[in-house]
PDB file of N, CA and C in Angstrom:
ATOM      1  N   UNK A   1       0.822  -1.193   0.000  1.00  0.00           N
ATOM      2  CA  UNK A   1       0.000   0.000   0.000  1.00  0.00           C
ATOM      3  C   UNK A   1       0.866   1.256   0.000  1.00  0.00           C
ATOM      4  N   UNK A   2       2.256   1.329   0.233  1.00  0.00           N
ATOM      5  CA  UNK A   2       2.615   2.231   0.457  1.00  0.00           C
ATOM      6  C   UNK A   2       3.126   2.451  -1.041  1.00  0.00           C
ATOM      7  N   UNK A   3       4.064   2.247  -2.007  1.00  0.00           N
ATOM      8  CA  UNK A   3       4.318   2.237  -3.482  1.00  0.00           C
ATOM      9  C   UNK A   3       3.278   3.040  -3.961  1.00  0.00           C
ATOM     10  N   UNK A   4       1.962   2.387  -4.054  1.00  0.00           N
ATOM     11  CA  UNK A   4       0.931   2.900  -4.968  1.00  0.00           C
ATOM     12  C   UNK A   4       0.825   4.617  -4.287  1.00  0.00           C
ATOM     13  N   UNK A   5       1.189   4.516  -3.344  1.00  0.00           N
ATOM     14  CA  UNK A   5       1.107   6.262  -2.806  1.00  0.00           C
ATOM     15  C   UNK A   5       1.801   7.515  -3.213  1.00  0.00           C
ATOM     16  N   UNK A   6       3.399   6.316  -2.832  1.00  0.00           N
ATOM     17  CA  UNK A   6       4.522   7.216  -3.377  1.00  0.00           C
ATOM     18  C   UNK A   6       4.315   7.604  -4.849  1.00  0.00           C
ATOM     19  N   UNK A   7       4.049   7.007  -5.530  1.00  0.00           N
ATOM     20  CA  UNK A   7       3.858   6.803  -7.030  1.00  0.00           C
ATOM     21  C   UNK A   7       2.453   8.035  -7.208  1.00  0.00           C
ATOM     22  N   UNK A   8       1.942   8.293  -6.160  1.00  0.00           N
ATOM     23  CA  UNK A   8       0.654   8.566  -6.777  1.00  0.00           C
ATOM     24  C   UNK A   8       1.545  10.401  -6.214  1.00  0.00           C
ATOM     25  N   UNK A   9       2.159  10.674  -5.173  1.00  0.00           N
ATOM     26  CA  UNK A   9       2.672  11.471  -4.913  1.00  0.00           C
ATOM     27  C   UNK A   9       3.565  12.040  -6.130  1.00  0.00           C
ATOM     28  N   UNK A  10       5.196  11.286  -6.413  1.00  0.00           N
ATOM     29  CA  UNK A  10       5.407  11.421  -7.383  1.00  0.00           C
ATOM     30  C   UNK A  10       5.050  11.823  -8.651  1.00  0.00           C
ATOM     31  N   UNK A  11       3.830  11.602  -9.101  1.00  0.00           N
ATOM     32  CA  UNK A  11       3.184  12.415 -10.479  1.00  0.00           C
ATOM     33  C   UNK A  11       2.514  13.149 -10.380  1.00  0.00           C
ATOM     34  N   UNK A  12       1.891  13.910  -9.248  1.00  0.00           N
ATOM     35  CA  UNK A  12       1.595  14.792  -9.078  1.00  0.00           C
ATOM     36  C   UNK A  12       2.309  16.261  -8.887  1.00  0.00           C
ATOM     37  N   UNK A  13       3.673  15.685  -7.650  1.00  0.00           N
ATOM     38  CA  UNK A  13       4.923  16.195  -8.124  1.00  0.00           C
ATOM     39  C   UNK A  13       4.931  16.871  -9.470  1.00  0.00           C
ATOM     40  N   UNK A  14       5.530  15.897 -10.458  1.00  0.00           N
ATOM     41  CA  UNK A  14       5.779  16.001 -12.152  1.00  0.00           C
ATOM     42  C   UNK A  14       4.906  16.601 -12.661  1.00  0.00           C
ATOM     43  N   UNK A  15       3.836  16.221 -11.961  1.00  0.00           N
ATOM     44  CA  UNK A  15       2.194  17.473 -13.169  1.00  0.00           C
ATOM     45  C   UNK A  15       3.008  18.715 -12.390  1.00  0.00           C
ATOM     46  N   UNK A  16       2.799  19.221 -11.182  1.00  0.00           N
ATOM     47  CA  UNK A  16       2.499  20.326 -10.581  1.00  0.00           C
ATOM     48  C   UNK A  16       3.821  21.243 -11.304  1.00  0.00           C
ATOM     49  N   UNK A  17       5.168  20.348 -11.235  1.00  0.00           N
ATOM     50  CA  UNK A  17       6.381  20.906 -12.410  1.00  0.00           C
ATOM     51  C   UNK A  17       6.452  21.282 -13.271  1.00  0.00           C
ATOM     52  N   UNK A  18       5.326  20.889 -13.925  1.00  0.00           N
ATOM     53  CA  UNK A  18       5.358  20.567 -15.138  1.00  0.00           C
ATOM     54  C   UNK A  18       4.228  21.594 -15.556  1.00  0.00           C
ATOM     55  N   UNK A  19       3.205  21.839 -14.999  1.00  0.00           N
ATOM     56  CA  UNK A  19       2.182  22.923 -14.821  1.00  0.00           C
ATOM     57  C   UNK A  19       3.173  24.190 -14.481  1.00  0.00           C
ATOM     58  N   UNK A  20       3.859  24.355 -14.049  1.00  0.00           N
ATOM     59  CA  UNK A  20       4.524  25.386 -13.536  1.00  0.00           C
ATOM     60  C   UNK A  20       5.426  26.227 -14.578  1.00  0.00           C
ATOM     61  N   UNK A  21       6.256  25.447 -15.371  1.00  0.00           N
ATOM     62  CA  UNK A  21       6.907  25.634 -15.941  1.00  0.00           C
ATOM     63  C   UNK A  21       6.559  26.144 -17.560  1.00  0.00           C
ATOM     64  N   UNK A  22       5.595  25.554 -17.916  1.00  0.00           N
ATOM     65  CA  UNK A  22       4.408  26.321 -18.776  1.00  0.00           C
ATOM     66  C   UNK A  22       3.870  27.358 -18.783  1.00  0.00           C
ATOM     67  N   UNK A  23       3.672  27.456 -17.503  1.00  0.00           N
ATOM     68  CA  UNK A  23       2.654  28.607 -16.560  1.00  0.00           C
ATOM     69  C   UNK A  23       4.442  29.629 -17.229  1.00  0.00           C
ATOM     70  N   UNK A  24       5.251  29.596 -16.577  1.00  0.00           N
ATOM     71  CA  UNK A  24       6.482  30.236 -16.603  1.00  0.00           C
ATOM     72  C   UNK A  24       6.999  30.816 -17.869  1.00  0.00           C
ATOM     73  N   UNK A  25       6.873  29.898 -18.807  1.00  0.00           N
ATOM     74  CA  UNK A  25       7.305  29.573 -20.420  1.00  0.00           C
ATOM     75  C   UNK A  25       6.402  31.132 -20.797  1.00  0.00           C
ATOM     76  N   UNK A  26       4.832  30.746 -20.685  1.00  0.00           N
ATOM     77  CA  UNK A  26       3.989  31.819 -21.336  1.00  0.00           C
ATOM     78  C   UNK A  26       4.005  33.039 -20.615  1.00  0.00           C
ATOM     79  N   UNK A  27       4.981  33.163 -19.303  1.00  0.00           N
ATOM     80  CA  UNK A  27       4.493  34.818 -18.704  1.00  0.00           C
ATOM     81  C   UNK A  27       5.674  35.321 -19.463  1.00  0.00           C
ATOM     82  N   UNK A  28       6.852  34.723 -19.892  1.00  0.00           N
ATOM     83  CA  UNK A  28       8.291  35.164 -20.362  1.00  0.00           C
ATOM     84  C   UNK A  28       7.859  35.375 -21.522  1.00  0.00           C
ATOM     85  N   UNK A  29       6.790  34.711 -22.625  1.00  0.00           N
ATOM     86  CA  UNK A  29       6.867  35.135 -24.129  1.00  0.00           C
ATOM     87  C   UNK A  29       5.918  35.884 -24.437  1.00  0.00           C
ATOM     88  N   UNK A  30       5.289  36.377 -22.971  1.00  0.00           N
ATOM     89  CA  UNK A  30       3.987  37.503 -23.283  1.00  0.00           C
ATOM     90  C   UNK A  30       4.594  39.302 -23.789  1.00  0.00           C
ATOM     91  N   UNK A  31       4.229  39.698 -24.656  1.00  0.00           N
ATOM     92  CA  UNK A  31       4.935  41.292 -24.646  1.00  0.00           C
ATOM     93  C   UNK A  31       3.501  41.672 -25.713  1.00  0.00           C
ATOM     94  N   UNK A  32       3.234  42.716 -23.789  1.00  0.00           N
ATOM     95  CA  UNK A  32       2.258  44.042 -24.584  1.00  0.00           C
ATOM     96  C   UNK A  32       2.066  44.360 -25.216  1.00  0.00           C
ATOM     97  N   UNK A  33       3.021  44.952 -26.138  1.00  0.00           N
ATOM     98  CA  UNK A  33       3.626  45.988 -27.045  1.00  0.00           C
ATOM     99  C   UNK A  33       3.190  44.695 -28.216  1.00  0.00           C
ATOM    100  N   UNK A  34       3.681  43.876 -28.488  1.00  0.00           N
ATOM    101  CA  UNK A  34       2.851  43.244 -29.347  1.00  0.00           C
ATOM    102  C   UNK A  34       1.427  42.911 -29.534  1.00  0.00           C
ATOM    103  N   UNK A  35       0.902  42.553 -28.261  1.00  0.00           N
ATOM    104  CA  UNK A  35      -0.589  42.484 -28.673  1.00  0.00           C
ATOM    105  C   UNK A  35      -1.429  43.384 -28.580  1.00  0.00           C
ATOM    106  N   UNK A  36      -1.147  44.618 -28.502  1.00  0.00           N
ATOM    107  CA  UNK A  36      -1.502  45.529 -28.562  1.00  0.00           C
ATOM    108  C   UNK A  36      -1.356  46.502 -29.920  1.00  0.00           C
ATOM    109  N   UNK A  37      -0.683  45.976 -30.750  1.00  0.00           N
ATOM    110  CA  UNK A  37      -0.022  46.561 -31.955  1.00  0.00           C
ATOM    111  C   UNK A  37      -1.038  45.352 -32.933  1.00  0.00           C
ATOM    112  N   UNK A  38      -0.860  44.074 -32.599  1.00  0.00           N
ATOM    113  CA  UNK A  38      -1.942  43.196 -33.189  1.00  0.00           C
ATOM    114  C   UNK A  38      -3.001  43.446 -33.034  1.00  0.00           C
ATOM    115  N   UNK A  39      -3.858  44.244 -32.244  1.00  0.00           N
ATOM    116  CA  UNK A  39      -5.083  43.968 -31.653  1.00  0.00           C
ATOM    117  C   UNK A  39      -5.551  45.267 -32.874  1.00  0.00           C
ATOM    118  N   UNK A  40      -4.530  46.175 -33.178  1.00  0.00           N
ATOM    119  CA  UNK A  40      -4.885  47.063 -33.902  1.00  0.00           C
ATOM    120  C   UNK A  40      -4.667  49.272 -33.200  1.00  0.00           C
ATOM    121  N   UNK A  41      -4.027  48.800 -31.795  1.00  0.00           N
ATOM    122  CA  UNK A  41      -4.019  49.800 -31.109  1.00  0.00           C
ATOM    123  C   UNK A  41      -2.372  50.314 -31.641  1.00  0.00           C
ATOM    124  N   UNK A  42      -2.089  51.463 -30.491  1.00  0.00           N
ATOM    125  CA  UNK A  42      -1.095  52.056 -30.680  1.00  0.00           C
ATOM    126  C   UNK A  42      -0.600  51.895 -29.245  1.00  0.00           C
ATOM    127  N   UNK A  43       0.841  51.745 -29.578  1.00  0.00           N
ATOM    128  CA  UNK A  43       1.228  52.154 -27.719  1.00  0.00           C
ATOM    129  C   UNK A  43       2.019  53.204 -27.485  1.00  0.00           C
ATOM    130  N   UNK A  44       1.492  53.556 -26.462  1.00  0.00           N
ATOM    131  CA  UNK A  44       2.472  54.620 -25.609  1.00  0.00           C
ATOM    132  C   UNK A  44       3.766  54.460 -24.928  1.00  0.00           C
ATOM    133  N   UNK A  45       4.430  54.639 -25.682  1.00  0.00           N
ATOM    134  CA  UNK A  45       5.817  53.695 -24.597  1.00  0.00           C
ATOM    135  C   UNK A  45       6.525  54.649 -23.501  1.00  0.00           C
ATOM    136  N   UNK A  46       6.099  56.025 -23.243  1.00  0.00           N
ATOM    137  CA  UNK A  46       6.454  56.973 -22.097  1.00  0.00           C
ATOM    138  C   UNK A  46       5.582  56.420 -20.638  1.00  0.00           C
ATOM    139  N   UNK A  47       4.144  56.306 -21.060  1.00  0.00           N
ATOM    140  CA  UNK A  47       3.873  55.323 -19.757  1.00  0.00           C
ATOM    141  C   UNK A  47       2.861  53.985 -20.093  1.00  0.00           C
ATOM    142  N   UNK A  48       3.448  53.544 -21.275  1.00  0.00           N
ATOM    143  CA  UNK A  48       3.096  52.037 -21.413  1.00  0.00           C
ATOM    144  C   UNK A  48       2.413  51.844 -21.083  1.00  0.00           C
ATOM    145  N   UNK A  49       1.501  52.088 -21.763  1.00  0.00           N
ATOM    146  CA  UNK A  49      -0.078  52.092 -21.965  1.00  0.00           C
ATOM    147  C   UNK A  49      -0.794  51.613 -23.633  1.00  0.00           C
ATOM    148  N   UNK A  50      -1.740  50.882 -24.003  1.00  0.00           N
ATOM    149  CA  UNK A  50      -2.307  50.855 -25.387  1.00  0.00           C
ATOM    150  C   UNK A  50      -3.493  51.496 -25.567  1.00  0.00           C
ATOM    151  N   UNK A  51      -3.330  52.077 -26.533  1.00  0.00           N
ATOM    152  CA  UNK A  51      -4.702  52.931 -27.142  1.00  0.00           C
ATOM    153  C   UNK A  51      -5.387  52.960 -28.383  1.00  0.00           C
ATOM    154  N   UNK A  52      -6.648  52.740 -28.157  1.00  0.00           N
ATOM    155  CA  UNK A  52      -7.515  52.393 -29.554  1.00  0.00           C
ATOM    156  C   UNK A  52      -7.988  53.517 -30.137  1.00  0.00           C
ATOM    157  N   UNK A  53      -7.438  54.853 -29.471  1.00  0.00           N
ATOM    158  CA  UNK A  53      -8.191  56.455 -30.251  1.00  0.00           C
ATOM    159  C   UNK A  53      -7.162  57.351 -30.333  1.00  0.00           C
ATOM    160  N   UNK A  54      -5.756  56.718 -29.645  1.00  0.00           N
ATOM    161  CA  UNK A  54      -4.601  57.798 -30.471  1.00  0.00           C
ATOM    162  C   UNK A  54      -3.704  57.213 -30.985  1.00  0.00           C
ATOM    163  N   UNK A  55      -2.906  58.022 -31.436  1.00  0.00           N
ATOM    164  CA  UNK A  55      -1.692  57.315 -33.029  1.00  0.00           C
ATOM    165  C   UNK A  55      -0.463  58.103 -32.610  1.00  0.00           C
ATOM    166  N   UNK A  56       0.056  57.184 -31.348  1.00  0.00           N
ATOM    167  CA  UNK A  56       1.209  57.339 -30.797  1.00  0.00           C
ATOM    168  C   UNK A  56       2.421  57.051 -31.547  1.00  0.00           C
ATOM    169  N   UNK A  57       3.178  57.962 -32.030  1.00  0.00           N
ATOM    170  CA  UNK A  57       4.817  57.539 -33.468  1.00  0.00           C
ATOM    171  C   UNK A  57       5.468  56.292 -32.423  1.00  0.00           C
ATOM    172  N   UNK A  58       6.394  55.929 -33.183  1.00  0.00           N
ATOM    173  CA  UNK A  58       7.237  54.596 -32.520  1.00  0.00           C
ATOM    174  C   UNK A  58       8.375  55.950 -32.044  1.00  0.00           C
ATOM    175  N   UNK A  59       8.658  55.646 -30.787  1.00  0.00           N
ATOM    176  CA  UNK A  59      10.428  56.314 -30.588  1.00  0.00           C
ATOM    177  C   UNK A  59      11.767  55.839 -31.668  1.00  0.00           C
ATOM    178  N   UNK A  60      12.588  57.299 -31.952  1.00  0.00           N
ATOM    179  CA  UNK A  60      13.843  56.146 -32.939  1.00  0.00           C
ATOM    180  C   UNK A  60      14.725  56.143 -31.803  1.00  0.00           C
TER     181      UNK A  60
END
């Protein structure tokens, strides 16, 4: 009885890792400034902000 526990511990372990690290993956490849430029807006990059009614230039 005890195996089937550890085992049942163990992959939950591995999900919860494994959930995590995904979770991790997508907060690192998220950028504003892109979906906000996709969505069809403009951004403000002085206080980084997106806007659907002004036509903020890109900084050079």
């Amino acid at each position: 009885m005890w195996k089937p526990t550890r085992l049942l511990a163990l992959c939950l372990a591995a999900a919860l890792l494994i959930a995590a690290a995904v979770w991790g993956a997508a907060r690192l490849l998220h950028d504003p400034v892109d979906d906000c430029l996709d969505a069809g807006g403009s951004w403000n990059y002085d206080v980084e902000d997106c806007s659907f009614t002004e036509n903020y230039e890109t900084p050079r």
